[in-house]
C-alpha atoms as a PDB file:
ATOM      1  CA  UNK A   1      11.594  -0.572   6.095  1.00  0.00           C
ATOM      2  CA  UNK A   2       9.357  -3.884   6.799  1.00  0.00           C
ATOM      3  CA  UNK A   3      11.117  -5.270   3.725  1.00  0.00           C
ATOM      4  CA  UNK A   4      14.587  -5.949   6.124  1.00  0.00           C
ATOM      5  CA  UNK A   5      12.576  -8.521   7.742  1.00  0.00           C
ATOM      6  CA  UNK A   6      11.271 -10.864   4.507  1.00  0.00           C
ATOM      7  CA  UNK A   7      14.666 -10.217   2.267  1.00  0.00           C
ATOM      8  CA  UNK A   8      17.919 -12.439   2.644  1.00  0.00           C
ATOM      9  CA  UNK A   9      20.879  -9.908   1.207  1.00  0.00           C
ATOM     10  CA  UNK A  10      21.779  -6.645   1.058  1.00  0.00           C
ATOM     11  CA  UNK A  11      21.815  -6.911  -2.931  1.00  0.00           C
ATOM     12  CA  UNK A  12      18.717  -7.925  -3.324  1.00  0.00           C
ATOM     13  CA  UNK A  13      17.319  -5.114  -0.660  1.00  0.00           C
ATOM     14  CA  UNK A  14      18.797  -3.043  -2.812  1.00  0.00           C
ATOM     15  CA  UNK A  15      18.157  -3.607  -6.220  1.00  0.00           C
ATOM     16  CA  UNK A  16      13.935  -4.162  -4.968  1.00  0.00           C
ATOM     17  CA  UNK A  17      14.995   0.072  -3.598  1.00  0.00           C
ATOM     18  CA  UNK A  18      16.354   1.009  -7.082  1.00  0.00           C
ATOM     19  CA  UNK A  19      13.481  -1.220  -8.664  1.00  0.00           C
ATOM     20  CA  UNK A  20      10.955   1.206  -6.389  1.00  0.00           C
ATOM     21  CA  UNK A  21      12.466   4.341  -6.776  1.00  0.00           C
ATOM     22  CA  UNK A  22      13.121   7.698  -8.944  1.00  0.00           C
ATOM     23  CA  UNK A  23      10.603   6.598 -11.472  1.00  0.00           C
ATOM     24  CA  UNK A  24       8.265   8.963 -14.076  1.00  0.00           C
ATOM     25  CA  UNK A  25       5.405   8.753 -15.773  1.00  0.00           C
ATOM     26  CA  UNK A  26       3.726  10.358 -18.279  1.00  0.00           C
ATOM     27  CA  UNK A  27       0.448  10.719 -20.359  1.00  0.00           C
ATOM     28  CA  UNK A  28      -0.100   9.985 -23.908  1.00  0.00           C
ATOM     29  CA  UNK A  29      -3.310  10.775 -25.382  1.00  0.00           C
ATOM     30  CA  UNK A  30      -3.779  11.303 -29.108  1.00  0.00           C
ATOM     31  CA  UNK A  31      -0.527  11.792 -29.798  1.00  0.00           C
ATOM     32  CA  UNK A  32       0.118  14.576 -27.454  1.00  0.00           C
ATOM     33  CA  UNK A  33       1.979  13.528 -24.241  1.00  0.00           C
ATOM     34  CA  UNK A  34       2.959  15.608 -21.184  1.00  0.00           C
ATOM     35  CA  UNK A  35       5.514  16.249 -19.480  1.00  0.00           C
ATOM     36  CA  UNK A  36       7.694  13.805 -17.387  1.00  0.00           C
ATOM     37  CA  UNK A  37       6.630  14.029 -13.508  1.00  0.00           C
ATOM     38  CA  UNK A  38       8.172  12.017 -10.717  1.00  0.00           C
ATOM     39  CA  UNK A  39       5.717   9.155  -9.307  1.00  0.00           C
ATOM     40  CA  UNK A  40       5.852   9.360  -5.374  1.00  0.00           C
ATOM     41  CA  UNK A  41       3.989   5.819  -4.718  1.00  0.00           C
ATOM     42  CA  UNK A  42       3.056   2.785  -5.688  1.00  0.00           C
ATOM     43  CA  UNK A  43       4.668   0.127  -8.075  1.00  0.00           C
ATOM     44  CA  UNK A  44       4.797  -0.548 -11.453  1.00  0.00           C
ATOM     45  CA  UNK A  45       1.275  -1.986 -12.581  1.00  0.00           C
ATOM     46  CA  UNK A  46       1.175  -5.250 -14.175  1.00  0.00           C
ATOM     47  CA  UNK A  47       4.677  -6.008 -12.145  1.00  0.00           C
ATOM     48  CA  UNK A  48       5.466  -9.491 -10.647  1.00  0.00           C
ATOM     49  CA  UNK A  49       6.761  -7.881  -7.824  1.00  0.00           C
ATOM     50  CA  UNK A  50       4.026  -5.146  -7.192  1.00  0.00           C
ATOM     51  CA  UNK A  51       1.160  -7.739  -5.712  1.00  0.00           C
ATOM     52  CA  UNK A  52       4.072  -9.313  -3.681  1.00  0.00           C
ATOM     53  CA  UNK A  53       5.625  -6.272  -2.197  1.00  0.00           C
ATOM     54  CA  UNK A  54       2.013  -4.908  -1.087  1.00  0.00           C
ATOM     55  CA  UNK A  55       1.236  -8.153   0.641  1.00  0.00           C
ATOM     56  CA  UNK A  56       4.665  -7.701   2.788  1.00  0.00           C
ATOM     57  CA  UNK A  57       3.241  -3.445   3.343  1.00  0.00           C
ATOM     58  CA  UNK A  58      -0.061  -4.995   4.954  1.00  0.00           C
ATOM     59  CA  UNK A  59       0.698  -8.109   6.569  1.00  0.00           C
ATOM     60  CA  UNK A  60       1.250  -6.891   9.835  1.00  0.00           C
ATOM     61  CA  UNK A  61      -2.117  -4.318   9.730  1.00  0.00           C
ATOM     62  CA  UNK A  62      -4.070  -7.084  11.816  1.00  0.00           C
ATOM     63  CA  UNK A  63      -1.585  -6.197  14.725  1.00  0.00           C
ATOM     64  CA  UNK A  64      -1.835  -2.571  14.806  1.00  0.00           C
ATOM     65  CA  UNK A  65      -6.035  -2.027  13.597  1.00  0.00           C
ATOM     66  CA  UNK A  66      -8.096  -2.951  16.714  1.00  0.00           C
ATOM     67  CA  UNK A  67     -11.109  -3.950  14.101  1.00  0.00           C
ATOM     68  CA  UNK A  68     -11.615  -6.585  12.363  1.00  0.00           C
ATOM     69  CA  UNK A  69      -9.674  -7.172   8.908  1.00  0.00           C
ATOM     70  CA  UNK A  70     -10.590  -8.741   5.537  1.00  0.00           C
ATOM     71  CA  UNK A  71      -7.533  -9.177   3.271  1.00  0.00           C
ATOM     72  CA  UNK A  72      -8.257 -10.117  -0.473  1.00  0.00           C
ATOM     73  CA  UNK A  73      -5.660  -9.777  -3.058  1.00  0.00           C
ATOM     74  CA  UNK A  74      -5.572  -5.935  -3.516  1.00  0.00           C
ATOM     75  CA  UNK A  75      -8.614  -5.081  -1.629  1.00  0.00           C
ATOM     76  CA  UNK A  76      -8.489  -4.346   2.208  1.00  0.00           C
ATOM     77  CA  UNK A  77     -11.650  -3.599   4.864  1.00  0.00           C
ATOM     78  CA  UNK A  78     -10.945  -2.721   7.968  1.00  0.00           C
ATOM     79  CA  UNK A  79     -14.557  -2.708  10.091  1.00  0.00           C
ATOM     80  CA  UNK A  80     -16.229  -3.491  13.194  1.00  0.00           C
ATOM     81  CA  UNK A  81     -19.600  -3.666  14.757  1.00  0.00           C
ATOM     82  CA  UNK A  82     -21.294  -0.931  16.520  1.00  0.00           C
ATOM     83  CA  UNK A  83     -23.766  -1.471  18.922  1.00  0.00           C
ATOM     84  CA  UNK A  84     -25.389   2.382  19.603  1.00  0.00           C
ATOM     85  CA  UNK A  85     -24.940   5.326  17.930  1.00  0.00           C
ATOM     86  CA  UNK A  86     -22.678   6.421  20.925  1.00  0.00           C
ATOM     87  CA  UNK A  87     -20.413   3.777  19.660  1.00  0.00           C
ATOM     88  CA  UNK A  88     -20.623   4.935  15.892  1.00  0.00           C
ATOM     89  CA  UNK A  89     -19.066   8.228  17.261  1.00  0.00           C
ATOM     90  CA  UNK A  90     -16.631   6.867  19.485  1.00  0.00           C
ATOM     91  CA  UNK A  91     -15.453   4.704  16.211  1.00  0.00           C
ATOM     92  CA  UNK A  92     -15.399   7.984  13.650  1.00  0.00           C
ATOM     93  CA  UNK A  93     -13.483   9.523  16.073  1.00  0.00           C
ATOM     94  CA  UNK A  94     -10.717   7.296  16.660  1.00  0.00           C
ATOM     95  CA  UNK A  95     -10.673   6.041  13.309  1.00  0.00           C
ATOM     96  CA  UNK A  96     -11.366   9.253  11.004  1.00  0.00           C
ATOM     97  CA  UNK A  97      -9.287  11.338  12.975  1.00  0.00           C
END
């Protein structure tokens, strides 16, 4: 987990891994709501910690994408330029796949 590297204490490892885990959703709408159903990913929206957690998951990206990176809050684009379509390939290839 990337966050042993930024967090001082097992407690506080632990309680952001309770914080971020086994949680449910649901959806109301008109007064009818479904059923309960486990939520695999993500974090809490409007959380304090949400923003600073998914800075920590994509820090390190510019040292594993050979492209280049633009990092703005939420928002990430990975690109590069391609010189030839033969390039274009070569990129949706390695990339896509």
């Amino acid at each position: 987990m990337q966050l042993d590297a930024y967090v001082c204490g097992d407690e506080l490892l632990q309680w952001i891994t309770n914080w971020s885990s086994e949680r449910k959703q649901r959806v109301v709408l008109n007064g009818h709501c479904s059923g309960w159903e486990d939520v695999l990913s993500g974090v809490p929206q409007g959380s304090v910690l949400g923003p600073l957690l998914f800075i920590i998951y994509i820090h390190d990206t510019d040292n594993s994408v050979n492209s280049k990176i633009l990092k703005f809050a939420d928002d990430t684009k990975i690109f590069n330029a391609v010189g030839s379509r033969r390039m274009l390939i070569v990129y949706a290839v390695i990339y896509v796949t």
